[in-house]
Protein backbone atom coordinates (compact mmCIF):
# COMPACT_ATOMS: atom_id res chain seq x y z
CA UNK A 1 45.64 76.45 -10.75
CA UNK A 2 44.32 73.24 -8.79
CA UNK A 3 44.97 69.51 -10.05
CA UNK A 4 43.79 66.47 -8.63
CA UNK A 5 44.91 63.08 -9.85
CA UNK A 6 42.87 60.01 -9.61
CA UNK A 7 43.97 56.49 -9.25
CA UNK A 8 41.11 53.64 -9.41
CA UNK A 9 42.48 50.75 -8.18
CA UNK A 10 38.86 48.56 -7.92
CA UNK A 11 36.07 47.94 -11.04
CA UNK A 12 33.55 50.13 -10.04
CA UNK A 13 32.95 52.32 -13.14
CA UNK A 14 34.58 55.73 -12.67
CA UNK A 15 30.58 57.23 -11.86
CA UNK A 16 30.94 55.56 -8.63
CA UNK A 17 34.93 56.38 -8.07
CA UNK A 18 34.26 60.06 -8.96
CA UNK A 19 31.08 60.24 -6.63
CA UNK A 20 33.22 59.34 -3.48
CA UNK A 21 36.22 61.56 -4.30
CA UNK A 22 33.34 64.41 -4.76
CA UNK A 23 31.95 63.36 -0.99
CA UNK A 24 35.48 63.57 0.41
CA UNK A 25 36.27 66.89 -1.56
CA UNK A 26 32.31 68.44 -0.61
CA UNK A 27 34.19 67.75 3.69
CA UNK A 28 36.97 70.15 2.81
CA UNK A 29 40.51 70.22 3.68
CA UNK A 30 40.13 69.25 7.05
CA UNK A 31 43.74 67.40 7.83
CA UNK A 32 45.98 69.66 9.12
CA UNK A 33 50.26 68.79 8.04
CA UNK A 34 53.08 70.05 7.14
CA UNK A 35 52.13 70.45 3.75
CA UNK A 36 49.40 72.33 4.67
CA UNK A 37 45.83 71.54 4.77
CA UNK A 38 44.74 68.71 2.83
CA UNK A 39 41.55 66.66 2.68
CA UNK A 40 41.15 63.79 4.91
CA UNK A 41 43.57 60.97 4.62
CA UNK A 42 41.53 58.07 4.65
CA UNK A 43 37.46 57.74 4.11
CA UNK A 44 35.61 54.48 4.09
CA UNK A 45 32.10 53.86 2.52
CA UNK A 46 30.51 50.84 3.57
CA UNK A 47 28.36 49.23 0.63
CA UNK A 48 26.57 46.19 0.28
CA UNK A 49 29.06 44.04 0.08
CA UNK A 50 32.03 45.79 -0.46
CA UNK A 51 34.32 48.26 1.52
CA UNK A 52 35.51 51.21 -0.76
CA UNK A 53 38.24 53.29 0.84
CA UNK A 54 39.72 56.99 -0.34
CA UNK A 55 42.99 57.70 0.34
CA UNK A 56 44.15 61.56 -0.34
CA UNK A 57 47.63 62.81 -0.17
CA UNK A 58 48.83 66.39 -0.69
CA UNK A 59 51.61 66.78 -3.45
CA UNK A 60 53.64 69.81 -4.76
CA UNK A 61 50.90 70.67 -7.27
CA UNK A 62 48.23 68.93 -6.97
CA UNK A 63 46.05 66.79 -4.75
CA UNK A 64 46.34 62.89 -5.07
CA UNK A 65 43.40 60.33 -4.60
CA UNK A 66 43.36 56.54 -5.03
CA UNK A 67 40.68 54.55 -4.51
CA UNK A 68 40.84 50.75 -3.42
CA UNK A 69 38.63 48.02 -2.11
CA UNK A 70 39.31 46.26 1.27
């Protein structure tokens, strides 16, 4: 069984937040570590007039994304 935990850290409503995980998920585990293979540690998406970044780290049992503006 797969789990993925999701940490919003911005206000974009969780459409938009989900959306970008999806994109970095829809790449694949493309990161190779010790843990494994996970999914690319940092993506950027360039809006407007805002930066959104994805950070995804690999734990024991599940797969960890949190989602920030900078």
């Amino acid at each position: 069984m797969e789990k993925i935990i999701v940490e919003n850290r911005t206000d974009l409503s969780w459409q938009y937040v989900l959306s970008y995980i999806s994109t970095v998920i829809a790449e694949g585990k493309i990161s190779k570590t010790s843990k494994g293979p996970q999914y690319c540690f940092v993506t950027t998406f360039q809006l407007k007039n805002r930066v959104v970044h994805v950070v995804a780290d690999k734990n024991k049992l599940s797969d960890r994304f949190v989602v920030y503006e900078g």
